[in-house]
Protein backbone atom coordinates (compact mmCIF):
# COMPACT_ATOMS: atom_id res chain seq x y z
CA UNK A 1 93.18 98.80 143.59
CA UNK A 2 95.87 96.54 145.16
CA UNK A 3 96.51 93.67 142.67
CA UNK A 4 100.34 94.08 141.12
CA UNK A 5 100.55 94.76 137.45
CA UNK A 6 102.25 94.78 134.40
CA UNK A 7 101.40 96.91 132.09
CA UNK A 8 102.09 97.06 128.12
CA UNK A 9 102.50 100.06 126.41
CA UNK A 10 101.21 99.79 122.73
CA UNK A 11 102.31 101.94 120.13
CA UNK A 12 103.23 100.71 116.78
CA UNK A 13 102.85 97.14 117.57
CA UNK A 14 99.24 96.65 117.35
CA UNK A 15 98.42 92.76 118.00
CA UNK A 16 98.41 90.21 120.40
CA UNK A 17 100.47 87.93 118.56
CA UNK A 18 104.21 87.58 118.16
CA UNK A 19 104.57 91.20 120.01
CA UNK A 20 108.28 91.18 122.02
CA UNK A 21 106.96 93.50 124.61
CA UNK A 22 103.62 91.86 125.50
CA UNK A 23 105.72 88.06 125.81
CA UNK A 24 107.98 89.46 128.33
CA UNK A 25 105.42 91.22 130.13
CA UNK A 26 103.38 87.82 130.07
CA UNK A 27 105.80 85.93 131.40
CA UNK A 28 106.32 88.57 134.13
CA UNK A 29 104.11 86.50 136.39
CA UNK A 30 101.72 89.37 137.30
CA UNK A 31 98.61 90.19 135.49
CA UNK A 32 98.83 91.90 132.28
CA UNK A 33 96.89 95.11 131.11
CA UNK A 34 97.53 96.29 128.04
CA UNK A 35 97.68 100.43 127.03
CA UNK A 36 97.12 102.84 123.99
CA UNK A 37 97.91 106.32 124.24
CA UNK A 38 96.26 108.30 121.25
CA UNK A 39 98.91 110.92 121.91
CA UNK A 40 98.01 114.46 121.63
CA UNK A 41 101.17 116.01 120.64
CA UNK A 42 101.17 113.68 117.52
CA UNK A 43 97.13 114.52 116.34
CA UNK A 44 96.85 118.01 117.64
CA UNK A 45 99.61 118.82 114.65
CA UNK A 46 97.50 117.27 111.96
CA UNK A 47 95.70 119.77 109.25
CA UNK A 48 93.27 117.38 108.12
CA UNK A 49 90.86 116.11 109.86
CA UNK A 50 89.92 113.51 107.79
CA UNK A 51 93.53 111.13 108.29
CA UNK A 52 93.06 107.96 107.15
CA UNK A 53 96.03 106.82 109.54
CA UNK A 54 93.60 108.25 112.58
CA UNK A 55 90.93 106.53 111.30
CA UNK A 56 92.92 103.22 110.34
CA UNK A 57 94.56 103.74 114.42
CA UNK A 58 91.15 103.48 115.72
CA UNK A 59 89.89 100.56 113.84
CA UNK A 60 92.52 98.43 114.80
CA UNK A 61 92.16 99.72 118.53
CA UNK A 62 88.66 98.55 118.15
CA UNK A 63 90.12 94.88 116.66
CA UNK A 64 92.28 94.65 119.59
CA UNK A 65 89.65 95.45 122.22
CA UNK A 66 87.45 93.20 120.82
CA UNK A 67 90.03 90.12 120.65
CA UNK A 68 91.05 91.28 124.62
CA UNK A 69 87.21 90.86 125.42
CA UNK A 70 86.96 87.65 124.06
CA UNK A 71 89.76 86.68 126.99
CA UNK A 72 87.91 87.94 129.89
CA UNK A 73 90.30 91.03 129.31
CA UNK A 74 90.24 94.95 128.01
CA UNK A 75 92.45 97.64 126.62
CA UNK A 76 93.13 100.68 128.51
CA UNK A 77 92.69 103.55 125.87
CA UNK A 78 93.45 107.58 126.27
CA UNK A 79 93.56 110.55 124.51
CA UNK A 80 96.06 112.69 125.87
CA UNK A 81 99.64 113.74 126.09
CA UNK A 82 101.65 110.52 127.19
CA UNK A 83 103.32 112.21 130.44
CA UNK A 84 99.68 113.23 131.61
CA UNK A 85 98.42 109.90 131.03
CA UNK A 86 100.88 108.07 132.65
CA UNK A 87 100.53 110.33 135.94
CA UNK A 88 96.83 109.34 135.71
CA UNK A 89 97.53 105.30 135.36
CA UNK A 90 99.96 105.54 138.42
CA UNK A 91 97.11 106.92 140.88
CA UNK A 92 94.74 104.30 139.02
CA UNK A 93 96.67 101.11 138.86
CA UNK A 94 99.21 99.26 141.05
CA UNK A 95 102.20 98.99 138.51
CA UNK A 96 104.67 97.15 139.43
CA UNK A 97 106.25 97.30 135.60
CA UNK A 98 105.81 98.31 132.40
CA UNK A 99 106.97 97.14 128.93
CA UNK A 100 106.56 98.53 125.51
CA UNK A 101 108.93 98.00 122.50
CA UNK A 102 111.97 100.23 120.74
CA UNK A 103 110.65 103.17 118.85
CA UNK A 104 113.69 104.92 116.69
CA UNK A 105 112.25 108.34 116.21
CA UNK A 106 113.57 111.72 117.80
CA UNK A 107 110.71 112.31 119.34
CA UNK A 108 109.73 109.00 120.81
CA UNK A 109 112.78 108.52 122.30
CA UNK A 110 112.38 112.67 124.25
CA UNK A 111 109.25 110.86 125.24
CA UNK A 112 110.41 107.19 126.76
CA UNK A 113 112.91 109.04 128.44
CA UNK A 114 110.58 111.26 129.83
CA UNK A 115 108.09 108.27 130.70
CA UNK A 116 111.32 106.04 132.05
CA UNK A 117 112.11 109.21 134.15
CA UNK A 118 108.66 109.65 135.63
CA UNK A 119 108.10 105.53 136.57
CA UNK A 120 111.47 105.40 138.04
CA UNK A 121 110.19 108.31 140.65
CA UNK A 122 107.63 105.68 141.54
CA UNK A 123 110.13 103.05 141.83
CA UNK A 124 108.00 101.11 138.76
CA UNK A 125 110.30 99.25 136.24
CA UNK A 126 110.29 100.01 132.42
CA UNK A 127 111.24 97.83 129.81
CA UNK A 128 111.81 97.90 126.14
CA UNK A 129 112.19 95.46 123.16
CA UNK A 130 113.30 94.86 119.68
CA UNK A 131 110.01 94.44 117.83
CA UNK A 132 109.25 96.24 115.20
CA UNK A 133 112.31 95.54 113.01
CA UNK A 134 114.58 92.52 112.49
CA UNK A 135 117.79 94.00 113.33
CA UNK A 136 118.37 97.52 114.98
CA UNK A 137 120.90 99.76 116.56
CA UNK A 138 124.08 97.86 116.19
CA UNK A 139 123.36 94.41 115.30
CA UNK A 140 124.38 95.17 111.87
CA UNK A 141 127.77 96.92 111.67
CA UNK A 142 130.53 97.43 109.25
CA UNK A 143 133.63 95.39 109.90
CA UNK A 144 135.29 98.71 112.12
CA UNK A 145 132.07 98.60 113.92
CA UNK A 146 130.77 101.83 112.39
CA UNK A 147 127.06 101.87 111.25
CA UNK A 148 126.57 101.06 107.35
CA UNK A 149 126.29 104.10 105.47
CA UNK A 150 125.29 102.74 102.27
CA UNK A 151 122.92 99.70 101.28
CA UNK A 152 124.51 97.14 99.18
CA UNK A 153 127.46 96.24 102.42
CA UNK A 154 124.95 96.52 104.91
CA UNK A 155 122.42 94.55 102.99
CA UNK A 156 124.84 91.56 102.60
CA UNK A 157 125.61 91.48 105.81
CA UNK A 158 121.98 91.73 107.17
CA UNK A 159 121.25 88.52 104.83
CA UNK A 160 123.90 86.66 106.13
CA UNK A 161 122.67 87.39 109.95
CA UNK A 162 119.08 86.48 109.35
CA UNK A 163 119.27 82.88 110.85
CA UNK A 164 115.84 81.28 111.73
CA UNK A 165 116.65 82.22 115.43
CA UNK A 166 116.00 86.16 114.38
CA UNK A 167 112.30 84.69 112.75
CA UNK A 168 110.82 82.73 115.75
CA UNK A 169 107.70 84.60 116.91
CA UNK A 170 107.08 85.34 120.70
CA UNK A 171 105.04 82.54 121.97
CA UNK A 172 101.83 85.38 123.16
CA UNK A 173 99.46 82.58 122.71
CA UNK A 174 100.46 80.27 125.37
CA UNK A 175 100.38 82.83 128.04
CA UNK A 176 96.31 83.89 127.57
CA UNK A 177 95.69 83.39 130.93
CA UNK A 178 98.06 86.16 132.01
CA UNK A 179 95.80 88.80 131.26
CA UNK A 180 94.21 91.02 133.90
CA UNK A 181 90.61 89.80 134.00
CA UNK A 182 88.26 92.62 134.17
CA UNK A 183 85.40 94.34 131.40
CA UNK A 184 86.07 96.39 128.77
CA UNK A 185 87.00 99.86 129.49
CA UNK A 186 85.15 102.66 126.64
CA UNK A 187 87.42 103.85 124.39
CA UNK A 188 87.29 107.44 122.39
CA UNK A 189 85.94 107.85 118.93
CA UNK A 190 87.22 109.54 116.59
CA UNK A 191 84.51 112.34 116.80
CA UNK A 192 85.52 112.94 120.78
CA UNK A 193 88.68 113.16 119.08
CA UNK A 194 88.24 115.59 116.32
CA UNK A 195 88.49 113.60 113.71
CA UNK A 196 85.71 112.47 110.62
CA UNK A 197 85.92 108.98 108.95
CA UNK A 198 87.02 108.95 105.07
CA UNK A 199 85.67 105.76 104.74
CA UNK A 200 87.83 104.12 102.25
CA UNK A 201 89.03 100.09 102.80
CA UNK A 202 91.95 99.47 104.16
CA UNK A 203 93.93 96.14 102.61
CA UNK A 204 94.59 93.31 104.10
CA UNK A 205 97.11 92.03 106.63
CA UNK A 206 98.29 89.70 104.86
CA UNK A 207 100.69 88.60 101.66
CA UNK A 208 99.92 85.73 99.66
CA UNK A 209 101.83 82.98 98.07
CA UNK A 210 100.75 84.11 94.59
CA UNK A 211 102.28 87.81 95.21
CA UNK A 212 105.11 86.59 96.47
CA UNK A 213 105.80 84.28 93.77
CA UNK A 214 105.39 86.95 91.50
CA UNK A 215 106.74 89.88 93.40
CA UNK A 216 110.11 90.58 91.66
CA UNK A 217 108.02 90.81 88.10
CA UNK A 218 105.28 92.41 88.50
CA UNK A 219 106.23 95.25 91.55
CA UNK A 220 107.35 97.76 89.43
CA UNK A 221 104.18 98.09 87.31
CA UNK A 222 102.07 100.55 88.99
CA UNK A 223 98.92 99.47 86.84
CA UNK A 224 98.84 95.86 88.36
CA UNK A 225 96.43 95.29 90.82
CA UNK A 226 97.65 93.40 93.89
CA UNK A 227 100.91 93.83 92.22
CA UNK A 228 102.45 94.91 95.64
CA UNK A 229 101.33 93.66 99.04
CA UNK A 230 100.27 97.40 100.31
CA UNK A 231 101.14 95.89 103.74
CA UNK A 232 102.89 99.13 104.82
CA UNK A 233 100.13 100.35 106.63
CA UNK A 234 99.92 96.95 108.88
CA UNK A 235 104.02 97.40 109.23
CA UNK A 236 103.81 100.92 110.18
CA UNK A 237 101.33 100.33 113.30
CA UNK A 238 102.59 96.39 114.12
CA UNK A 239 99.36 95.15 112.94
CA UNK A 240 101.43 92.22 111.32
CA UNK A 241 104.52 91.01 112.15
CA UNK A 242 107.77 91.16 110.46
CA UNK A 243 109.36 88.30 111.51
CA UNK A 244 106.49 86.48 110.13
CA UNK A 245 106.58 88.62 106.73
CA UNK A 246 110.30 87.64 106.47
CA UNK A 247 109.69 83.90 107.57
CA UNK A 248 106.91 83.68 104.51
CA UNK A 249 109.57 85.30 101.86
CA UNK A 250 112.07 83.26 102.98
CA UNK A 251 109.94 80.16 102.58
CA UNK A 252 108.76 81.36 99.09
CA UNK A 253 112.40 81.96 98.41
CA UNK A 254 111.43 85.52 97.33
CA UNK A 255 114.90 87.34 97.61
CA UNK A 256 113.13 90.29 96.57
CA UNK A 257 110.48 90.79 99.22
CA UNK A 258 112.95 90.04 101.66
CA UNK A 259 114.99 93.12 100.28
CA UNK A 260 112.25 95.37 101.24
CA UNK A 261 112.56 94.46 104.79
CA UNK A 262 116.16 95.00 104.54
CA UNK A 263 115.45 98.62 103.52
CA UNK A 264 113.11 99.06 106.25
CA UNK A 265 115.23 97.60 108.73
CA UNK A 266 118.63 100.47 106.89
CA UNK A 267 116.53 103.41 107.19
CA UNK A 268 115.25 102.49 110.73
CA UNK A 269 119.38 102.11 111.53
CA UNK A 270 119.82 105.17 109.55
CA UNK A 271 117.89 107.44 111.90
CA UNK A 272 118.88 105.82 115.09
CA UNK A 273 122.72 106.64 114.31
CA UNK A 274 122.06 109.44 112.33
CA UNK A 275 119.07 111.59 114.37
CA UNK A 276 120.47 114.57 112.41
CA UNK A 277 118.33 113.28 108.84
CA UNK A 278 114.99 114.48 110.37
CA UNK A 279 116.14 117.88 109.44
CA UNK A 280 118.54 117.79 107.80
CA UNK A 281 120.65 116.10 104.78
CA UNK A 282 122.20 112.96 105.31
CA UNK A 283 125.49 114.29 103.65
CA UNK A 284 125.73 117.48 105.05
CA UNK A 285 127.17 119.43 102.11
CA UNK A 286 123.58 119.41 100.03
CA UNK A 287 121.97 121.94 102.52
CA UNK A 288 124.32 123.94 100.88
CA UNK A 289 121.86 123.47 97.44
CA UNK A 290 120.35 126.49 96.46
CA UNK A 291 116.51 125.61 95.70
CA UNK A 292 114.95 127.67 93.56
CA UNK A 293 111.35 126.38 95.74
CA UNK A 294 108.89 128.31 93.38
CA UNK A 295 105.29 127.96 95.39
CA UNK A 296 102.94 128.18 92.12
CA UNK A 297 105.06 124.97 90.46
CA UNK A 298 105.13 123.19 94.41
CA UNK A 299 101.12 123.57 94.26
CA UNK A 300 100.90 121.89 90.71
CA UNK A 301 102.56 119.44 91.31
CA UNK A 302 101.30 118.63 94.88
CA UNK A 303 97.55 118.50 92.67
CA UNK A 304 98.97 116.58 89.91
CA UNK A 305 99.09 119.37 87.46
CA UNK A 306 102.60 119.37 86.10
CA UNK A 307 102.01 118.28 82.07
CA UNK A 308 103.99 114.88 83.14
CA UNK A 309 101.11 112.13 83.08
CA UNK A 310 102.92 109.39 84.91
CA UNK A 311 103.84 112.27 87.58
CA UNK A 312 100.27 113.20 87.75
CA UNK A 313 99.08 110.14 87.68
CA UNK A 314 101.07 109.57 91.05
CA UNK A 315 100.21 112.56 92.62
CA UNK A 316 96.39 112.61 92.06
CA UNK A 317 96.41 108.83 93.36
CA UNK A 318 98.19 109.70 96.51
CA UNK A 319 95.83 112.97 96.61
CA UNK A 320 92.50 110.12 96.37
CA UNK A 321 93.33 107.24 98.40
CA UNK A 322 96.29 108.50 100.27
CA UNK A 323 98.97 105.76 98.79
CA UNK A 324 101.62 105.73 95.63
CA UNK A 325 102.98 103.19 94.06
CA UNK A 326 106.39 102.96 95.38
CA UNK A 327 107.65 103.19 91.96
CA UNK A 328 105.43 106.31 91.04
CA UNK A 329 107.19 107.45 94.40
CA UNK A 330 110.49 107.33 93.07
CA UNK A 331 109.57 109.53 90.20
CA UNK A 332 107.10 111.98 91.77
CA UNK A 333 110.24 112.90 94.56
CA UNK A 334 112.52 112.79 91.65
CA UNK A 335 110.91 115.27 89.60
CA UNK A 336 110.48 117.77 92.60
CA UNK A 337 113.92 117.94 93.34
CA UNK A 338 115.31 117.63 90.22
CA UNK A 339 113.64 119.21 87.29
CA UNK A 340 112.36 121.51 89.96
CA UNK A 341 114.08 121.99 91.71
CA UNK A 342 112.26 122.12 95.15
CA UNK A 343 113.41 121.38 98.65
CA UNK A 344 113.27 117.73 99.02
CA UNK A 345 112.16 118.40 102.17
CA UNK A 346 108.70 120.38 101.40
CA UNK A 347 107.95 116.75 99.39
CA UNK A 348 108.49 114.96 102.77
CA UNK A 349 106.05 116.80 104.91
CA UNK A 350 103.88 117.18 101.63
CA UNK A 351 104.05 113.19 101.65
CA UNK A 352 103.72 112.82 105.55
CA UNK A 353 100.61 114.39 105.14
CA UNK A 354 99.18 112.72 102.74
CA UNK A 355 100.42 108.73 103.24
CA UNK A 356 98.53 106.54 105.32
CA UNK A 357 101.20 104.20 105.19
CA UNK A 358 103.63 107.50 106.27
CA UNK A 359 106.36 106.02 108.32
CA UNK A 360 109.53 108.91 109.25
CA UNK A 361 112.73 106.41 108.76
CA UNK A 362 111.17 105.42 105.45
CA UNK A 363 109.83 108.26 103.92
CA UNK A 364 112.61 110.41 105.12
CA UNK A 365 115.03 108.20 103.18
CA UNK A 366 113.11 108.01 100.08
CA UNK A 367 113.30 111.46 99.83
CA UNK A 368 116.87 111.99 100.46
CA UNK A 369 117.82 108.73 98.06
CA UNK A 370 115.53 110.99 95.64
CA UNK A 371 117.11 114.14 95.94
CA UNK A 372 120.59 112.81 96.14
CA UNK A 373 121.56 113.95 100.05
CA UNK A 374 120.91 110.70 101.65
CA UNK A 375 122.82 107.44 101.74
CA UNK A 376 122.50 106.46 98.50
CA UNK A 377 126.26 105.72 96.47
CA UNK A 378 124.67 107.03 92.82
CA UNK A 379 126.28 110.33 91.90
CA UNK A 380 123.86 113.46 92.19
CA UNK A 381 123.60 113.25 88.24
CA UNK A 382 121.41 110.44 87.90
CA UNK A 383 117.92 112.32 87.29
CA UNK A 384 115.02 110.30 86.12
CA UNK A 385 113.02 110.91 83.13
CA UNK A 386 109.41 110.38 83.50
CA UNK A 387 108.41 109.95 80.13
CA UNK A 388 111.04 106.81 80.29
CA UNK A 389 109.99 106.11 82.91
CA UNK A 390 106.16 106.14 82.26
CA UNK A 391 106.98 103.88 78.66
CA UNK A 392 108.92 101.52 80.73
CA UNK A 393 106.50 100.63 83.72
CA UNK A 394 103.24 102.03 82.06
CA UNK A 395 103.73 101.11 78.61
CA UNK A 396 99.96 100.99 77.58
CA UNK A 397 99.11 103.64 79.96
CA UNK A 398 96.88 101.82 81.70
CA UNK A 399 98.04 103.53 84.99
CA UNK A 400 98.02 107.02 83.79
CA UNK A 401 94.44 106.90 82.18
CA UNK A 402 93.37 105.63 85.36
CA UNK A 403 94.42 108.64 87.44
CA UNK A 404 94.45 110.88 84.55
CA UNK A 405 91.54 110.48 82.33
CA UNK A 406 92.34 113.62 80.49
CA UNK A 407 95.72 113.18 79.40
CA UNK A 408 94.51 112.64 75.88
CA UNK A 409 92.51 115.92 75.46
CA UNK A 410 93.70 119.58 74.67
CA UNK A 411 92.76 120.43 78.23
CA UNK A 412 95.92 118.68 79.80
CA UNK A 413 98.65 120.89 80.26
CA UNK A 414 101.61 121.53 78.60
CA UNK A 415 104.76 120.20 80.61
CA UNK A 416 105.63 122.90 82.93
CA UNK A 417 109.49 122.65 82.54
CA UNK A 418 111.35 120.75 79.08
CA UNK A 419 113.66 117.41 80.46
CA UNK A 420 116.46 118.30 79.09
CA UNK A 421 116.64 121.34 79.86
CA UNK A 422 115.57 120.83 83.77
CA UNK A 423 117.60 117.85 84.15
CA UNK A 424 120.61 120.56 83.08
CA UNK A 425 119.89 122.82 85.58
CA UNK A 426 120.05 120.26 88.81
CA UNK A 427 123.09 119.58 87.13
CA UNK A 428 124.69 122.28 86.95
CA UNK A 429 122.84 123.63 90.39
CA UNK A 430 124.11 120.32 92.27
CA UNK A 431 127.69 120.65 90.72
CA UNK A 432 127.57 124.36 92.03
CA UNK A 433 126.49 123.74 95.55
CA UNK A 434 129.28 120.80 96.45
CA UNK A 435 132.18 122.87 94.65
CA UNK A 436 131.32 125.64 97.30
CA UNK A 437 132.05 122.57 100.51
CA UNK A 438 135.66 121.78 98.68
């Protein structure tokens, strides 16, 4: 073909409106096509076949092609290794650019490179956006110009940057005519791609005025229905905005939603300054912890088997519908590290697994806030205590007997380590471990 394009590359900004990269390609003056790369090096390293977040991916792809048909318009979609695909699009199109939005990952930034490489051989422009976070890289620094290291500084700082400027949304909908006018293109299932539906509902994409209202009383009580937004799933892929998340909390004057989003926003900062957390810890001297990382207590507790109801009762939900409570996630990842004293990084990948909501920056510094490595100022002492813990945010049980309908009858086990006793050891294994660095 000879028409001039511009092409978007989606990843995890899935929607047409308020989307950074899609407005500048828009306003580009050619016609716009947009892209989605199910990416082979990604799925192929999936166990089960039955992911919820492939499943959720190609529902949403669907969505999208269907609101792109509606304007005389398509979405290109391939399965494929992104470096292949590309090589393909450049004999199939005439690019003239590309634009697709800031990803933070190690791996997605090996692979722009590689993609900005292989477009620059053919003289085609690439261009990339803030999107998918309200500040990044170093729009929120320390007053030496260092990237924060710990939340509370960074935090304040973040809230006093957050103008209404940061929370306009790209204007997408006045530029509908931009897009490349052609049919809709077929698009693989998730059967061509090896994958089976689990079938469960995915919740909405959007927060209401009542949750937000009530966020700051009723979030910590995993037994609540609705008591959270579960919108992580729609942040993780872009399916909502989060300029428009922050816009509504900051209209409902909900200081405590808005805090969420600064988290998100730290740990995405975290691992673009700090690329060395995938791996490894945060503060270096706890890889020098000596985990004791005893398989036969990993597996019960991975099945929700560990005599702890409100641990079980986390575990066995994530197990069923492949999302925790982020509360019951503090206290699952505590109790792994701590009165297990198992690598907090075999609860990651157990968790990336598992999550449909399972975003890297995230989950990576949950785990390390858990285990004490990561960027968290508490000493390494604080160790939770689940059955406080359950009495506090589960008082009539409600939760566990949910998850847990046993946990009344002789057949539930006995806990498989004491508290004290547990919470002791980390102790004393912790203390051990960051004597050996001085």
């Amino acid at each position: 073909m000879s028409e001039s394009l511009s092409l978007v590359w989606l990843r995890r900004d899935l929607r047409l409106h308020d989307n950074a990269a899609l407005y500048h390609a828009l306003k580009s003056g050619r016609p716009v096509l947009p892209i989605f790369i199910f990416d082979r090096k990604i799925l192929d390293a999936l166990d089960d076949r039955c992911d919820r977040r492939v499943e959720f991916l190609v529902q949403e792809i669907d969505r999208l092609r269907d609101e792109l048909a509606q304007l005389g318009s398509t979405l290109v979609v391939r399965y494929g290794t992104p470096v292949d695909i590309w090589k393909e699009l450049i004999t199939q199109y005439t690019i003239a650019d590309v634009f697709t939005n800031h990803d933070y990952e190690g791996y997605a930034k090996e692979r722009d490179k590689a993609i900005g490489d292989l477009l620059a051989e053919h003289s085609i422009g690439f261009h990339t956006s803030k999107d998918q976070t309200l500040f990044e890289r170093d729009e929120v620094l320390s007053g030496k110009k260092t990237p924060y290291t710990v939340f509370t500084p960074y935090s304040r700082n973040w809230r006093e940057k957050l103008t209404d400027f940061y929370l306009k949304a790209y204007p997408t909908e006045k530029y509908v005519g931009q897009y490349w006018k052609t049919q809709p293109l077929p698009a693989p299932t998730l059967k061509e791609m090896g994958f089976l539906p689990v079938g469960d509902p995915f919740p909405p994409r959007t927060v209401s005025r009542v949750l937000l209202d009530n966020y700051k009383k009723t979030r910590d009580i995993p037994a609540l229905p609705h008591s959270t937004s579960e919108l992580s799933i729609h942040l993780r892929f872009g399916t909502v905005s989060v300029r428009d998340l922050a816009r509504q909390a900051k209209e409902a004057d909900d200081q405590t939603f808005l805090n969420e989003l600064c988290w998100r926003d730290f740990y995405f900062q975290v691992l673009d300054h700090f690329p060395h957390v995938e791996k490894n810890s945060f503060r270096r001297e706890y890889d020098q912890i000596e985990w004791r990382n005893n398989e036969a207590e990993f597996d019960k507790w991975c099945r929700g088997e560990t005599g702890y109801p409100i641990v079980d009762a986390g575990m066995r939900q994530l197990n069923t519908i492949g999302w925790m409570h982020n509360r019951v996630r503090m206290i699952t990842a505590s109790f792994l590290c701590k009165h297990l004293l198992i690598d907090w990084r075999w609860g990651e990948a157990y968790f990336g697994k598992k999550l449909r909501d399972y975003d890297l920056s995230a989950n990576n510094g949950g785990w390390q806030w858990a285990a004490g490595s990561g960027t968290d100022a508490a000493p390494y002492f604080r160790v939770f205590n689940p059955t406080l813990q359950a009495g506090k945010f589960d008082a009539k049980g409600v939760y566990i007997r949910h998850w847990v309908p046993e946990v009344d009858k002789p057949t539930y086990p006995k806990p498989m380590v004491e508290h004290t006793m547990a919470r002791q050891r980390a102790v004393d294994t912790y203390r051990k471990a960051l004597k050996k660095v001085k």
